[in-house]
N, C-alpha and C. Protein backbone atom coordinates (compact mmCIF):
# COMPACT_ATOMS: atom_id res chain seq x y z
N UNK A 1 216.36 85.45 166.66
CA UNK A 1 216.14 85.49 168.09
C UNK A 1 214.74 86.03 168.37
N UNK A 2 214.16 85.29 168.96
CA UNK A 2 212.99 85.95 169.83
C UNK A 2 212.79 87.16 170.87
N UNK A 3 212.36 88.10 170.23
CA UNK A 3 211.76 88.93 171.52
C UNK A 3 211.82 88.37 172.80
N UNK A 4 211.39 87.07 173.23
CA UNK A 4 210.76 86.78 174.57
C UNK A 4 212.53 85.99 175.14
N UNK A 5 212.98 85.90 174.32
CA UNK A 5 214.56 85.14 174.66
C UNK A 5 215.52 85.89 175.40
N UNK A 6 215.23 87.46 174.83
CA UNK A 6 216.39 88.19 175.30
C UNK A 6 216.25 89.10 176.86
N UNK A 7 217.38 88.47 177.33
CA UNK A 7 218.06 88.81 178.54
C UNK A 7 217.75 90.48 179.13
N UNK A 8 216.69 90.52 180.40
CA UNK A 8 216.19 91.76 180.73
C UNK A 8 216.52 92.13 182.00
N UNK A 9 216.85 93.25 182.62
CA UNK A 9 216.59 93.33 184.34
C UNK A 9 215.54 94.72 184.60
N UNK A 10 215.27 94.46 185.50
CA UNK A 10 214.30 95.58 186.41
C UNK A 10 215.12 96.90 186.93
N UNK A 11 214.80 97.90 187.25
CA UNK A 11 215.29 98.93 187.94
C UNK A 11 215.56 98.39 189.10
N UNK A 12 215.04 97.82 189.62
CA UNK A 12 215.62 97.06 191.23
C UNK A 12 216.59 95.88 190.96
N UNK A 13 216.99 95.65 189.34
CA UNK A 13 218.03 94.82 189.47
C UNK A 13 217.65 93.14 188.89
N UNK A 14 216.26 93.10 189.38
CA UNK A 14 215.53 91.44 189.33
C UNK A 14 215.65 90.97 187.33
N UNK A 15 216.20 89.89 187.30
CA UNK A 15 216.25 89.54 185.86
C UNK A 15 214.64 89.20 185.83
N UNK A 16 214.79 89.36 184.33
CA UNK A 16 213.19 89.51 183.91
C UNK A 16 213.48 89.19 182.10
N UNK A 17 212.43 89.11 181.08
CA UNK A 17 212.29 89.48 179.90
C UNK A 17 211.17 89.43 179.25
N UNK A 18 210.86 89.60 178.10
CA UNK A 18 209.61 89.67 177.50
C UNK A 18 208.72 88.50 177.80
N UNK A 19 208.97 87.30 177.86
CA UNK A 19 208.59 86.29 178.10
C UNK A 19 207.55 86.37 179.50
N UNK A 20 208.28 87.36 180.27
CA UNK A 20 206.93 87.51 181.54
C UNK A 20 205.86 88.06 181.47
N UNK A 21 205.91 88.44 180.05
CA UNK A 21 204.37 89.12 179.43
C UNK A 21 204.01 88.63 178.59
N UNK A 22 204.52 86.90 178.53
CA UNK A 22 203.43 86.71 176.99
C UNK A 22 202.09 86.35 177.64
N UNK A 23 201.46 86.64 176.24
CA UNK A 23 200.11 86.92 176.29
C UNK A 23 199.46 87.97 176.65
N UNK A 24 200.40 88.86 177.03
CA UNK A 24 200.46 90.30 177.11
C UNK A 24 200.71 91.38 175.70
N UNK A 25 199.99 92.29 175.57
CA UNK A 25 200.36 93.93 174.82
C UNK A 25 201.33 94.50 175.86
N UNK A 26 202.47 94.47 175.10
CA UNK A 26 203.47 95.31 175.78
C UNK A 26 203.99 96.97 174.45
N UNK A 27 203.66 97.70 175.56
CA UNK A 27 203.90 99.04 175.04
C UNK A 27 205.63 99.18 175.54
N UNK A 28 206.38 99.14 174.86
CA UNK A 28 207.72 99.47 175.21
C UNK A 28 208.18 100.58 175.11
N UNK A 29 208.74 101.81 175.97
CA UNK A 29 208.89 103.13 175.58
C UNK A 29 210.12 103.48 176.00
N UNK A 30 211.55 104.33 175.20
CA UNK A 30 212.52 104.43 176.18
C UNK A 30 212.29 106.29 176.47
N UNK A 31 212.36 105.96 177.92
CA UNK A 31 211.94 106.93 178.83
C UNK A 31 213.07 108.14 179.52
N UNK A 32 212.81 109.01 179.94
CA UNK A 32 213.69 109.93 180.63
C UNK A 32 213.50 110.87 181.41
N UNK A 33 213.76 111.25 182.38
CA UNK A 33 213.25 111.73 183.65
C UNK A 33 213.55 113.70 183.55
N UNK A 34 214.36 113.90 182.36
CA UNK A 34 214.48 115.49 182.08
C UNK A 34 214.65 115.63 180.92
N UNK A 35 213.15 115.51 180.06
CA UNK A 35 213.27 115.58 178.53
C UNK A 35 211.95 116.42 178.38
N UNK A 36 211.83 117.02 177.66
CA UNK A 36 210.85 117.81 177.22
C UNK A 36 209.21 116.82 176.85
N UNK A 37 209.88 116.19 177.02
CA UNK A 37 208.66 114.64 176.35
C UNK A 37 208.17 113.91 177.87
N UNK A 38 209.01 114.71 178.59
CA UNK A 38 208.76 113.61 179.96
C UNK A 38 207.33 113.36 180.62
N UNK A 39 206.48 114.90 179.98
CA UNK A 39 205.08 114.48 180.95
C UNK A 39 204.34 113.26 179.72
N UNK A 40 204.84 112.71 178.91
CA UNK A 40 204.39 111.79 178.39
C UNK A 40 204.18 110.52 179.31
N UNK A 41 204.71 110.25 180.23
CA UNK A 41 204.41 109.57 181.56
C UNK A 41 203.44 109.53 181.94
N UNK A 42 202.55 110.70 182.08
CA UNK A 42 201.18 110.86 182.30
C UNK A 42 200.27 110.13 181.54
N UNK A 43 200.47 110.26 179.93
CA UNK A 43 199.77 109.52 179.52
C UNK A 43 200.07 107.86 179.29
N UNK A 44 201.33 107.68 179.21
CA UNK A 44 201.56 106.14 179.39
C UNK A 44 201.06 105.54 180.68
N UNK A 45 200.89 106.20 182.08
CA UNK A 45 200.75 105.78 182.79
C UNK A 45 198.85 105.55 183.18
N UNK A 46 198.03 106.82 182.33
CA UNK A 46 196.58 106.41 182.00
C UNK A 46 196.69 104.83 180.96
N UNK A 47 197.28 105.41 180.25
CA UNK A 47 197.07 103.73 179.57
C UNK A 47 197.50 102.49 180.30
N UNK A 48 198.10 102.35 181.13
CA UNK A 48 198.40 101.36 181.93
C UNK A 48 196.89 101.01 182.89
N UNK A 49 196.65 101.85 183.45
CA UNK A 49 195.68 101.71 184.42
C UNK A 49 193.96 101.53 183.14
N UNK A 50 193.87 101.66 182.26
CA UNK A 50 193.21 101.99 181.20
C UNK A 50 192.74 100.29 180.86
N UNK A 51 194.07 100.34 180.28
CA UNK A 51 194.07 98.53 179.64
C UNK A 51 194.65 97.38 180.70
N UNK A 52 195.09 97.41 181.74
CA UNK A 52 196.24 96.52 182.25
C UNK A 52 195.39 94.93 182.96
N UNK A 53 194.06 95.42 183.01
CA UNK A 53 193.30 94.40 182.89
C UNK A 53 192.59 93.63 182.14
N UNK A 54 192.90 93.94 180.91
CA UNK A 54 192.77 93.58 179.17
C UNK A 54 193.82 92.75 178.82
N UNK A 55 194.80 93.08 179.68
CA UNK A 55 196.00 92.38 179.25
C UNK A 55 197.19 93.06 178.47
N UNK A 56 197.20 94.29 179.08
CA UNK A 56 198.21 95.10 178.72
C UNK A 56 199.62 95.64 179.73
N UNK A 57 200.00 95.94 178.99
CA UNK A 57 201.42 96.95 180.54
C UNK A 57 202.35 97.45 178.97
N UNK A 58 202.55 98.83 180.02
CA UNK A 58 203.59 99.54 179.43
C UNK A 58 204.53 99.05 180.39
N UNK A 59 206.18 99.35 179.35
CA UNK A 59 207.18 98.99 179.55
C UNK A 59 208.14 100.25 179.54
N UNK A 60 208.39 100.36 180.61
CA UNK A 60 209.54 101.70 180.23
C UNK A 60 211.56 101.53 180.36
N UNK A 61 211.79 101.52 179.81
CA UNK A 61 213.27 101.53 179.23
C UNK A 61 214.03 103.00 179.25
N UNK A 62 214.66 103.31 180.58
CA UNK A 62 215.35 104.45 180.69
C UNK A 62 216.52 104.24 179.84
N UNK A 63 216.59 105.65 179.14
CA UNK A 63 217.97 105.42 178.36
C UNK A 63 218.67 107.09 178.69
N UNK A 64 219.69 107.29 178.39
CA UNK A 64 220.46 108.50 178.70
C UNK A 64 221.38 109.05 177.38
N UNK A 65 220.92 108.31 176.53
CA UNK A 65 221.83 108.67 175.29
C UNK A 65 221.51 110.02 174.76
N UNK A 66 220.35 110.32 174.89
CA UNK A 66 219.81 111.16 174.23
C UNK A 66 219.56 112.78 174.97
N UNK A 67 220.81 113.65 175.15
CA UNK A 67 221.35 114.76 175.82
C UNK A 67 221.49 114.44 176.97
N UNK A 68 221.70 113.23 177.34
CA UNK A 68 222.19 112.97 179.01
C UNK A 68 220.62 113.58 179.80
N UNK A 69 219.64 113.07 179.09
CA UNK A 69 218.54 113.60 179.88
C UNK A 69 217.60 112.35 180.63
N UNK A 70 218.85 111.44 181.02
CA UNK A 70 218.54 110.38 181.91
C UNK A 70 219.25 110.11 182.75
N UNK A 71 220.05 110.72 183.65
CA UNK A 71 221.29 110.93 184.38
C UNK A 71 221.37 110.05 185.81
N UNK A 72 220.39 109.90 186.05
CA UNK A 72 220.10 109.20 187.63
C UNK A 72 220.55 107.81 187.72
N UNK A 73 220.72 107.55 188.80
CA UNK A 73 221.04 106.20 189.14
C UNK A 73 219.73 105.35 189.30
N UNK A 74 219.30 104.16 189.27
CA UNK A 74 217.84 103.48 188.93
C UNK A 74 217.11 103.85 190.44
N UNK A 75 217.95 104.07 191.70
CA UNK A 75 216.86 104.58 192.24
C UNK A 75 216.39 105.86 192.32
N UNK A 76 217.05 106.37 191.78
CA UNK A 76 216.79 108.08 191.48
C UNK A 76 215.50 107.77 190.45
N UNK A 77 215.66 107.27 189.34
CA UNK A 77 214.66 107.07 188.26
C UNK A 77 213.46 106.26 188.70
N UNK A 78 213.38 105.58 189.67
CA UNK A 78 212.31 104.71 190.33
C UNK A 78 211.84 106.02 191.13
N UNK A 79 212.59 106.50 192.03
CA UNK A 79 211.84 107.69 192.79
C UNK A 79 211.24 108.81 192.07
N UNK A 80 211.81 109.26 191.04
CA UNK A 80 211.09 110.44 190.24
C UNK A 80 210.21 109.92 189.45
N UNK A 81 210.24 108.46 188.68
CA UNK A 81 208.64 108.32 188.40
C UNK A 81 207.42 107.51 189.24
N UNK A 82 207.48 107.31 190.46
CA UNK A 82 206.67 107.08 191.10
C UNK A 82 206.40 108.48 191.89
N UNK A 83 207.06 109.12 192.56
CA UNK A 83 206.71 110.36 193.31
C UNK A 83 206.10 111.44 191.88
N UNK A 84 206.42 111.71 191.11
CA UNK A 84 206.15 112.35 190.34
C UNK A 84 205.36 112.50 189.56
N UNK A 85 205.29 111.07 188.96
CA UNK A 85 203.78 110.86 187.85
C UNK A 85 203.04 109.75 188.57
N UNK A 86 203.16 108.67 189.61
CA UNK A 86 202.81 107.79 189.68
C UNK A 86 202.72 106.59 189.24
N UNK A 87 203.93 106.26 188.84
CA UNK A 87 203.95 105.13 187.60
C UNK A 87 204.17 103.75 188.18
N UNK A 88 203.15 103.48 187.47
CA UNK A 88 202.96 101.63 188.36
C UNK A 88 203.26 100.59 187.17
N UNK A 89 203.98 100.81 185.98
CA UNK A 89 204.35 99.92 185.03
C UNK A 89 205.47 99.74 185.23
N UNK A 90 205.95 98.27 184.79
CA UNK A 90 207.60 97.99 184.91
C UNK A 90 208.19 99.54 184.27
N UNK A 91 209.39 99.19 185.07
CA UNK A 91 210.50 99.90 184.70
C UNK A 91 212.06 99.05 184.45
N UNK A 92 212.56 98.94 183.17
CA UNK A 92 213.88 98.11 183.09
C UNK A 92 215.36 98.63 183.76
N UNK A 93 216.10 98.46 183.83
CA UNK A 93 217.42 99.22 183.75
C UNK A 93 217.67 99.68 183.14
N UNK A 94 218.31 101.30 182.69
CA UNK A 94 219.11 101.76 181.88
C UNK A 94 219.67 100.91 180.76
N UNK A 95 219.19 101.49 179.74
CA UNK A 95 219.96 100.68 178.63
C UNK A 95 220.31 101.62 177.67
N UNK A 96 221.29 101.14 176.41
CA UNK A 96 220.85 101.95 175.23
C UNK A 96 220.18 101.25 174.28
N UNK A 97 219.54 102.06 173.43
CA UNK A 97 219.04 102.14 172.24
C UNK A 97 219.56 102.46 171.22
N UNK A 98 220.75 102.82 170.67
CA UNK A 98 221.54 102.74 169.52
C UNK A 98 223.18 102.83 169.90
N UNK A 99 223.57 102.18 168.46
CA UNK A 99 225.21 102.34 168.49
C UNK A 99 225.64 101.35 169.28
N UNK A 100 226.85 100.92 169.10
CA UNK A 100 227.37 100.11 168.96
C UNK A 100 227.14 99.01 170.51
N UNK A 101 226.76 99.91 171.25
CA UNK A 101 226.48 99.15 172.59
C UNK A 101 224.63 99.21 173.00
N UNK A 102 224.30 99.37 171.42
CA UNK A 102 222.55 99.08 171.60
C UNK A 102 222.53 97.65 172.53
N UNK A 103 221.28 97.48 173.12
CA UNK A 103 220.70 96.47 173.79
C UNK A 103 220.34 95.67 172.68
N UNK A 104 220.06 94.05 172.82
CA UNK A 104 219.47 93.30 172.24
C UNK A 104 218.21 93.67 171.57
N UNK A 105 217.50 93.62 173.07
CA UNK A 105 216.10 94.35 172.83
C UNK A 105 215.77 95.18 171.79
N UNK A 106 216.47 96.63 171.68
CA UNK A 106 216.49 97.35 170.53
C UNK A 106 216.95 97.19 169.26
N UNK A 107 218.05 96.31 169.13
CA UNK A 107 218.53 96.02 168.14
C UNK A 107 217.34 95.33 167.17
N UNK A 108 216.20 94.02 167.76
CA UNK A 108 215.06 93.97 167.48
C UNK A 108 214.10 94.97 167.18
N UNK A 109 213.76 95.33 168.15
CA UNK A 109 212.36 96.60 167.86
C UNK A 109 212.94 97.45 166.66
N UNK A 110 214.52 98.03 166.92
CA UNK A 110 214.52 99.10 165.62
C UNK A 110 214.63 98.41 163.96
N UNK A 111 214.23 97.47 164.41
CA UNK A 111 214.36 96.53 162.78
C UNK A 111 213.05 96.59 161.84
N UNK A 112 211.95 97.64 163.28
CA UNK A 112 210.52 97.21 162.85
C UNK A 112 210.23 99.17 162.39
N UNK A 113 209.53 98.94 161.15
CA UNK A 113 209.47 100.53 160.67
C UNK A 113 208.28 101.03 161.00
N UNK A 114 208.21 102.55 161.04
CA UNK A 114 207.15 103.15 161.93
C UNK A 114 206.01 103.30 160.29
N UNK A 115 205.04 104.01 160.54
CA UNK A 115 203.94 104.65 159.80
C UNK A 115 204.55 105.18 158.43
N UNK A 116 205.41 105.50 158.11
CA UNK A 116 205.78 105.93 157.14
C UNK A 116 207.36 105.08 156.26
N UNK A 117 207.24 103.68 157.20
CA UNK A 117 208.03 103.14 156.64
C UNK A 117 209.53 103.06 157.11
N UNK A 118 209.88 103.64 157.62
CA UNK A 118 211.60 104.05 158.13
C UNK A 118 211.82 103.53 159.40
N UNK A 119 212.64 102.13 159.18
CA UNK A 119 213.15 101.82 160.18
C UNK A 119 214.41 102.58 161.18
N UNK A 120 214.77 101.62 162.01
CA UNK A 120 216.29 101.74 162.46
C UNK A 120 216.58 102.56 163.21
N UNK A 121 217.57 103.82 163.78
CA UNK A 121 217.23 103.96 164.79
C UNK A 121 216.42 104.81 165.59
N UNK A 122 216.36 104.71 167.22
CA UNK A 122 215.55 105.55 167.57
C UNK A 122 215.81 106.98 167.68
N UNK A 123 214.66 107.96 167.47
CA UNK A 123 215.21 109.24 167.23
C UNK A 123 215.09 109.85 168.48
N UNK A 124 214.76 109.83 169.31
CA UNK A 124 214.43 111.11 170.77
C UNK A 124 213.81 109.56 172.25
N UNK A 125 214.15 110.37 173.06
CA UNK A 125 213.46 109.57 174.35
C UNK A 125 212.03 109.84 174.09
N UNK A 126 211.12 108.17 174.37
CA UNK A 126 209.75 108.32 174.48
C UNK A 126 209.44 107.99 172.66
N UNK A 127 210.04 107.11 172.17
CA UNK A 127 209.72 106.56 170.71
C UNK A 127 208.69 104.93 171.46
N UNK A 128 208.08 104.59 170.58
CA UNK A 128 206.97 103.51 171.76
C UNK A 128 206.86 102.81 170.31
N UNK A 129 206.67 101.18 170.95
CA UNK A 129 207.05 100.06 170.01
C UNK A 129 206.20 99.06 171.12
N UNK A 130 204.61 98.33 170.29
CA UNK A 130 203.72 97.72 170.39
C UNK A 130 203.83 96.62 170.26
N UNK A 131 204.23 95.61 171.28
CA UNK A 131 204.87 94.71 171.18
C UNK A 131 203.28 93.15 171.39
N UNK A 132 203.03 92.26 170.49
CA UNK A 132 201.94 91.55 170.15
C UNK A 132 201.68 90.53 171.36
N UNK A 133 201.05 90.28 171.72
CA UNK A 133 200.97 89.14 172.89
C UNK A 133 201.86 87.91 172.29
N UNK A 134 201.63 87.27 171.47
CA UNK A 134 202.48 86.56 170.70
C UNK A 134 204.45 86.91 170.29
N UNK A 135 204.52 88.19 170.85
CA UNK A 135 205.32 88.33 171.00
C UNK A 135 206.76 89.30 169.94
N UNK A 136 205.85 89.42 168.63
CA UNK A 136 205.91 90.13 167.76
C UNK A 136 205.97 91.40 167.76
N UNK A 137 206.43 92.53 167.00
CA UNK A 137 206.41 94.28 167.09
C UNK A 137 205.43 94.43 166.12
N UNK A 138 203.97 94.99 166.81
CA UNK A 138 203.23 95.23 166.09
C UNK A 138 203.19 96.65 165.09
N UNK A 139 203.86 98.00 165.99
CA UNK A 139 203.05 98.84 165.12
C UNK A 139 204.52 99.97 165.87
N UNK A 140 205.40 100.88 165.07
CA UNK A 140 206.07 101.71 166.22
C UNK A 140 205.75 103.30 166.00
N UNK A 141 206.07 103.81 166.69
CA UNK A 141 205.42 105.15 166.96
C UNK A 141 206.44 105.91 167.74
N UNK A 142 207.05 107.23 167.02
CA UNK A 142 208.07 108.10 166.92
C UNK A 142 207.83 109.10 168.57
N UNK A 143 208.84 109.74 168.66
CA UNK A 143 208.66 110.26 170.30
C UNK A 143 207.48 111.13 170.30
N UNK A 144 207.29 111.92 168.96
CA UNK A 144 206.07 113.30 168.90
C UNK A 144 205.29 112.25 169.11
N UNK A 145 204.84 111.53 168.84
CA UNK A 145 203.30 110.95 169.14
C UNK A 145 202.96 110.55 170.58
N UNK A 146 202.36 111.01 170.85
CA UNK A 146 201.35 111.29 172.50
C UNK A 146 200.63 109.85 172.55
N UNK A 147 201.15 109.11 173.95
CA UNK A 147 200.73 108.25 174.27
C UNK A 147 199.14 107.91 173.84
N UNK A 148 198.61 108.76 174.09
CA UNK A 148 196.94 107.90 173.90
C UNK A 148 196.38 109.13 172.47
N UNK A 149 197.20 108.98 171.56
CA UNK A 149 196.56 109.36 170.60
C UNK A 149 196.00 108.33 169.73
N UNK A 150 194.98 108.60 168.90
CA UNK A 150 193.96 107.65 168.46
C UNK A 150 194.94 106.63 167.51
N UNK A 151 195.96 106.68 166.98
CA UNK A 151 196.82 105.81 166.42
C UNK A 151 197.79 104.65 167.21
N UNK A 152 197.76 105.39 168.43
CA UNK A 152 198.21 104.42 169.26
C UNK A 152 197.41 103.62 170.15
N UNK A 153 196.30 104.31 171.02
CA UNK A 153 195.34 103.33 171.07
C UNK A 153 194.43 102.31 170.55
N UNK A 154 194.24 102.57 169.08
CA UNK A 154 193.72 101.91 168.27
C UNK A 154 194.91 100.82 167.94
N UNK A 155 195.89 101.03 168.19
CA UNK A 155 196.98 99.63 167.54
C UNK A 155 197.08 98.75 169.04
N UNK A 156 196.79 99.54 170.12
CA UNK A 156 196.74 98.58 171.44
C UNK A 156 195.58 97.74 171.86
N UNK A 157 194.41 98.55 171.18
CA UNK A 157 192.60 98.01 171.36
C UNK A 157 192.77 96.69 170.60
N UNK A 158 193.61 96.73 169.28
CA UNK A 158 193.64 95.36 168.44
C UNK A 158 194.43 94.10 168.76
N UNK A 159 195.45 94.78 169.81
CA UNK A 159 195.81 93.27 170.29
C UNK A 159 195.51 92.82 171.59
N UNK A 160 194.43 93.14 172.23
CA UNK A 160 193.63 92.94 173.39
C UNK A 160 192.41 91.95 173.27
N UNK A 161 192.56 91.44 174.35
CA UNK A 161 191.61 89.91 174.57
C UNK A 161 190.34 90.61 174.68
């Protein structure tokens, strides 16, 4: 199955999927609105405004699996990251990311292994998976790693027009 095949919706509900970004760098991140990782928003959201005319967008994927530190209903989660950090990148619906009721989506990305080799699943909210204009998982990157650190910008500078 293709990345760009599988079945997506918006926080407001609107079906969508990868496919509305090909030819796009999509930064995919699953996100959470009371996690210790959360001002990572800040920096996903510089990189949006950074590259998004290069042909980039971050993607954020609220998930709640991970200590229930995604609890809101999608407009709760639309309101706390726009009032809060300012975030002007898609936002999907609630999904999960592992176990038995993983999303499609993830079931893909976690197939793809990070820097040291180890796939499968995701470990903490805010794990980010570099998704190729072509449509491919280029490069993934664990929740400790800070949006615009030189390993992650440098894997986003390379798939930019």
């Amino acid at each position: 199955m293709s990345l760009y095949d599988i079945p997506l919706h918006t926080l407001s509900g609107t079906d969508t999927s990868l496919a509305d970004y090909r030819g796009k760098a999509v930064l995919v991140v699953n996100v959470a609105s009371k996690c210790g990782l959360t001002p990572q928003y800040e920096g996903l959201e510089r990189l949006q405004k950074r590259y998004e005319d290069r042909g980039f967008t971050v993607l954020g994927a609220p998930c709640n699996q991970f200590g229930g530190q995604e609890p809101g209903t999608n407009e709760e989660i639309q309101e706390f990251c726009s009032m809060t950090y300012g975030v002007t990148f898609p936002m999907l619906d609630k999904l999960e990311v592992n176990g038995p009721d993983r999303h499609p989506l993830y079931s893909e990305l976690t197939a793809t292994p990070d820097a040291e080799g180890a796939a499968g699943d995701v470990q903490w909210n805010f794990e980010k998976f570099l998704v190729t204009p072509e449509g491919t998982v280029a490069a993934r990157f664990r929740p400790q790693t800070q949006p615009e650190s030189a390993e992650v910008v440098a894997a986003i500078e390379a798939q930019l027009r």
